[in-house]
N, C-alpha and C. Protein backbone atom coordinates (compact mmCIF):
# COMPACT_ATOMS: atom_id res chain seq x y z
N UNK A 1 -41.10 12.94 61.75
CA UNK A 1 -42.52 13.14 61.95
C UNK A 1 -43.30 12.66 60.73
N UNK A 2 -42.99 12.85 59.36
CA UNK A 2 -43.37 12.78 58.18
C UNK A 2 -43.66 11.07 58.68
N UNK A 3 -42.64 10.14 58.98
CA UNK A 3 -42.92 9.04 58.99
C UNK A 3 -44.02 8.68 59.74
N UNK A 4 -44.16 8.98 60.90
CA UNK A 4 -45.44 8.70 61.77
C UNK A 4 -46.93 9.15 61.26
N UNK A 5 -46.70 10.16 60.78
CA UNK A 5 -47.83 10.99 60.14
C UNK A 5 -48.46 9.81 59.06
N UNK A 6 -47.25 9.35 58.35
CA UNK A 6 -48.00 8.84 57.14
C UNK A 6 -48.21 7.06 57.34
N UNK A 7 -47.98 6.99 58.69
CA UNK A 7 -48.00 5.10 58.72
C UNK A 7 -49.71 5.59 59.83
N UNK A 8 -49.90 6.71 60.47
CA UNK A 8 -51.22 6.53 61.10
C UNK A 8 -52.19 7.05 59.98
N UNK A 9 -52.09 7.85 58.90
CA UNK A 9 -52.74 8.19 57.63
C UNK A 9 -53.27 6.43 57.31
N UNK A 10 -52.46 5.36 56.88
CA UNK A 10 -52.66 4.76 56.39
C UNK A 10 -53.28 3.63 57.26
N UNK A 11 -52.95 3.37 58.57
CA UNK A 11 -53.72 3.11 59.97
C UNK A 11 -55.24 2.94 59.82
N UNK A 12 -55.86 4.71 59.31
CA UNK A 12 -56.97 5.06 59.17
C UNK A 12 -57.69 4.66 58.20
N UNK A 13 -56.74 4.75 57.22
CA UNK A 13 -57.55 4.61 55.73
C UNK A 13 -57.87 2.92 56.03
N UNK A 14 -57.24 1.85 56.23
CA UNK A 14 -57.67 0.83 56.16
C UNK A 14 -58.65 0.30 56.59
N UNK A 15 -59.28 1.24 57.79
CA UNK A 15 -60.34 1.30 58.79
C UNK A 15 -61.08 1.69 58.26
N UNK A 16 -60.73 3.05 57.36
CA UNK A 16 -61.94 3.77 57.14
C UNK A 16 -62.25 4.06 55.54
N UNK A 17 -61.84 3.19 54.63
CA UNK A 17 -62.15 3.85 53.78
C UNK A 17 -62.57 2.43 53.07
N UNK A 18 -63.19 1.47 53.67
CA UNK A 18 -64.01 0.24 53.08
C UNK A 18 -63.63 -0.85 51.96
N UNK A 19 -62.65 -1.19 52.25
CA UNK A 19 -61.51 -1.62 51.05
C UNK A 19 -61.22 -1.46 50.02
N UNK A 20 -60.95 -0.11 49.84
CA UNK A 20 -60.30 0.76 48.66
C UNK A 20 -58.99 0.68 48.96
N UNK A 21 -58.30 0.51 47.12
CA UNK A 21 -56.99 0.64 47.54
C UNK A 21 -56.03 1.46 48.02
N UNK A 22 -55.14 1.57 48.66
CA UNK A 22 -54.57 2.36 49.49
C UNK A 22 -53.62 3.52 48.39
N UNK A 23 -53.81 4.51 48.57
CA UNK A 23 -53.58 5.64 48.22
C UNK A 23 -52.21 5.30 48.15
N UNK A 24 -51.51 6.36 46.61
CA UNK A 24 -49.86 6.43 46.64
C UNK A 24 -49.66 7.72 47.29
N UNK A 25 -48.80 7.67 48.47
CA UNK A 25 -48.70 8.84 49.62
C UNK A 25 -47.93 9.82 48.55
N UNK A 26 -47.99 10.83 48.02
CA UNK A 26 -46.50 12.03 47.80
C UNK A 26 -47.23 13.11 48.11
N UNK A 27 -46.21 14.33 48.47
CA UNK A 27 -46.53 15.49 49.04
C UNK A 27 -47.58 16.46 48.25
N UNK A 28 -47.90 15.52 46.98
CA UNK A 28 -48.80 16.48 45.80
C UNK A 28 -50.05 15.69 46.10
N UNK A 29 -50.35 14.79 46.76
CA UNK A 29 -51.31 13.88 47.02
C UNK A 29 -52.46 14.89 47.68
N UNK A 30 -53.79 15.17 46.76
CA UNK A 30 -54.51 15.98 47.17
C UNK A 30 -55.27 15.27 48.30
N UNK A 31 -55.83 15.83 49.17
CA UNK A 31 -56.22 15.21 50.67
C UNK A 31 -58.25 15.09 50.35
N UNK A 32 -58.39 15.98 49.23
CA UNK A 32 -59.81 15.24 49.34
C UNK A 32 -60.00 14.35 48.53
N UNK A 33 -59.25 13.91 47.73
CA UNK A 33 -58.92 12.70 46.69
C UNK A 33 -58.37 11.88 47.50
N UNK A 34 -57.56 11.56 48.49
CA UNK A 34 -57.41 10.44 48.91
C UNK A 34 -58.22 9.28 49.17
N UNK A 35 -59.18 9.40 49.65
CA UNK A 35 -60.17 8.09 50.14
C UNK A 35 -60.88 8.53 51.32
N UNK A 36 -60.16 9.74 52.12
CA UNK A 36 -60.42 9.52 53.13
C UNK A 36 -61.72 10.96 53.24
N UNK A 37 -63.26 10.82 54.33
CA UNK A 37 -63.75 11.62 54.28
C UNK A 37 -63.87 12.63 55.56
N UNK A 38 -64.42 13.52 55.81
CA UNK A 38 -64.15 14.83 56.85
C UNK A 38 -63.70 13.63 58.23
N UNK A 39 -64.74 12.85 58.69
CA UNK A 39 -64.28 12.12 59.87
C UNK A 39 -63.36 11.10 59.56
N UNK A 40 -63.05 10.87 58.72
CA UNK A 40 -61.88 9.96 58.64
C UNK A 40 -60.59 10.36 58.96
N UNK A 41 -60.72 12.20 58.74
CA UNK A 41 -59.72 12.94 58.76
C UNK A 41 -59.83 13.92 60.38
N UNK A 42 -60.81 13.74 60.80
CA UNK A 42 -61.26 13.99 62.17
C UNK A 42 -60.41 12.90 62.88
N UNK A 43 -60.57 11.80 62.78
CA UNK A 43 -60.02 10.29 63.19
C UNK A 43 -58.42 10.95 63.50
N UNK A 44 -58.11 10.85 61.79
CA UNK A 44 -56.81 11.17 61.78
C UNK A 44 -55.84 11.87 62.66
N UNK A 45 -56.62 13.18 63.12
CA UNK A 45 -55.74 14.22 63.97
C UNK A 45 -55.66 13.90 64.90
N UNK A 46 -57.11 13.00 65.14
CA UNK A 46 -56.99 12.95 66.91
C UNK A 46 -55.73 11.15 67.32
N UNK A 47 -55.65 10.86 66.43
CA UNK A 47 -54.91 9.69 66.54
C UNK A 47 -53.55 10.39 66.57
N UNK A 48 -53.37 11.39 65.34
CA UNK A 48 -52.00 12.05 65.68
C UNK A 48 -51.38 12.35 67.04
N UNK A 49 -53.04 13.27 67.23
CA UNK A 49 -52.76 13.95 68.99
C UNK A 49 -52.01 13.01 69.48
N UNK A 50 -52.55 11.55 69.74
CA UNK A 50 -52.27 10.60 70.68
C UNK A 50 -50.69 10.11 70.33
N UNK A 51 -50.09 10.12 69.13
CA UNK A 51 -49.12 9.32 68.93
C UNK A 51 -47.93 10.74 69.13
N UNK A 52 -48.48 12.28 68.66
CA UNK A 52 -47.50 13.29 68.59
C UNK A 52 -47.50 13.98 69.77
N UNK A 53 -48.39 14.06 70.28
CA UNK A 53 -48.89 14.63 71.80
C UNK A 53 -49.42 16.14 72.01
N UNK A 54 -49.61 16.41 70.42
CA UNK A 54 -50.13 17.94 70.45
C UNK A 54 -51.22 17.69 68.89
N UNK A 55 -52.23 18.79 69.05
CA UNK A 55 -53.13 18.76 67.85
C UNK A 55 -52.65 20.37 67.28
N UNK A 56 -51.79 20.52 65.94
CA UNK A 56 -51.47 21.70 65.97
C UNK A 56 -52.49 22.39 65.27
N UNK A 57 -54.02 21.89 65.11
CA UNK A 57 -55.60 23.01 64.46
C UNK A 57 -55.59 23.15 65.63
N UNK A 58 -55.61 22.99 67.10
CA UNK A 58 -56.12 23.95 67.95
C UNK A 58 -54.63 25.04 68.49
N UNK A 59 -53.63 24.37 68.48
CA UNK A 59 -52.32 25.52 68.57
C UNK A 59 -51.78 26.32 67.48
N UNK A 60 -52.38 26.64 66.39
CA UNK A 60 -52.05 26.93 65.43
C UNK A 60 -53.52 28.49 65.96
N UNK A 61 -52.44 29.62 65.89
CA UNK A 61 -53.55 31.05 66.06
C UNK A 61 -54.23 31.65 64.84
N UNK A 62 -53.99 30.60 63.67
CA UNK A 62 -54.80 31.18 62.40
C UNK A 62 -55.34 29.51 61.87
N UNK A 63 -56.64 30.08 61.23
CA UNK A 63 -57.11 28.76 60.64
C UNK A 63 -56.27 28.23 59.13
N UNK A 64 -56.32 27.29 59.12
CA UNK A 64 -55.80 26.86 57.83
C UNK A 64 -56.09 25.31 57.26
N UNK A 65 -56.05 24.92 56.37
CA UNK A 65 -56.90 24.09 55.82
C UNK A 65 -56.19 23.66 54.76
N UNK A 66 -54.90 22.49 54.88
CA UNK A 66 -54.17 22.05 53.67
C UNK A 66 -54.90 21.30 52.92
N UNK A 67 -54.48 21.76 51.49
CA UNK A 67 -54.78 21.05 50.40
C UNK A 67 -54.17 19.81 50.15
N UNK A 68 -52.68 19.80 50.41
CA UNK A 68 -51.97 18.47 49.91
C UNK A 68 -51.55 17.81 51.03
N UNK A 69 -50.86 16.73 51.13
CA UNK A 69 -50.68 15.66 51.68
C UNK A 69 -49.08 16.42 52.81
N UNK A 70 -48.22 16.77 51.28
CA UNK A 70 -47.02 17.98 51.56
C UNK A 70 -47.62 19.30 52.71
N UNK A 71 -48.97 19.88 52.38
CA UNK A 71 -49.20 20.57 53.43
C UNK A 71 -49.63 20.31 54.77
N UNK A 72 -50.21 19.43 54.69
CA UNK A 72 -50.87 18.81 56.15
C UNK A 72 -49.53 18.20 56.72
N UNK A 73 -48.16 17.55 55.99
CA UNK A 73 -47.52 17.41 56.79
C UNK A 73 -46.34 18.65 57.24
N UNK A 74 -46.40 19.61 56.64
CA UNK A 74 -45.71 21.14 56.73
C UNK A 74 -46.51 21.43 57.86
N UNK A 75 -47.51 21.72 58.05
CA UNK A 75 -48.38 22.29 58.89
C UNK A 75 -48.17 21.94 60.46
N UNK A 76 -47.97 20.42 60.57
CA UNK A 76 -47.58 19.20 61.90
C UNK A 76 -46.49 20.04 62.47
N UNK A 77 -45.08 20.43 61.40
CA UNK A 77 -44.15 20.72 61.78
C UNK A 77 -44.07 22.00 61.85
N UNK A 78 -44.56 22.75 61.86
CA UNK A 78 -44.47 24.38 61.73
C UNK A 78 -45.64 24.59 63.11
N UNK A 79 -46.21 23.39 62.84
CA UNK A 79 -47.04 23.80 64.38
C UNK A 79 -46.60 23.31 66.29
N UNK A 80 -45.86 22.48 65.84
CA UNK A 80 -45.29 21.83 66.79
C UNK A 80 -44.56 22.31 68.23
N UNK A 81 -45.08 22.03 69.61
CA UNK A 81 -44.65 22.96 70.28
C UNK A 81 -43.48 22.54 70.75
């Protein structure tokens, strides 16, 4: 999953983040330092949806809001149905 996660991350950013250079992915990689902004990261999930086939912020019964790159992809997999 980690792999898919982070080749549509970078999918986005090339789209969306106006030719800035592309972020070094590691799990300490803070997510509002990346490049990318609220809808870029809106983009993001819903592209996930499409490639993972579930959005786990709406299956997930508590809110949560990762900080790192490591959490947002913990989160995919802990949410996963």
């Amino acid at each position: 999953m980690r792999k898919v996660i982070e080749s549509v991350f970078l999918e986005v950013f090339k789209r969306e983040a106006d030719g800035d250079p592309l972020p070094d992915i590691t799990e300490t990689m803070i997510l509002l330092d990346s490049g990318l902004d609220s809808l870029g990261f809106a983009i993001l999930v819903v592209e996930l949806e499409g490639r993972l086939g579930f959005d786990p912020f709406s299956l997930s019964e508590e809110a949560f809001y990762p900080q790192t790159f490591g959490e947002f992809i913990e989160f995919y997999e802990k949410n996963k149905p």
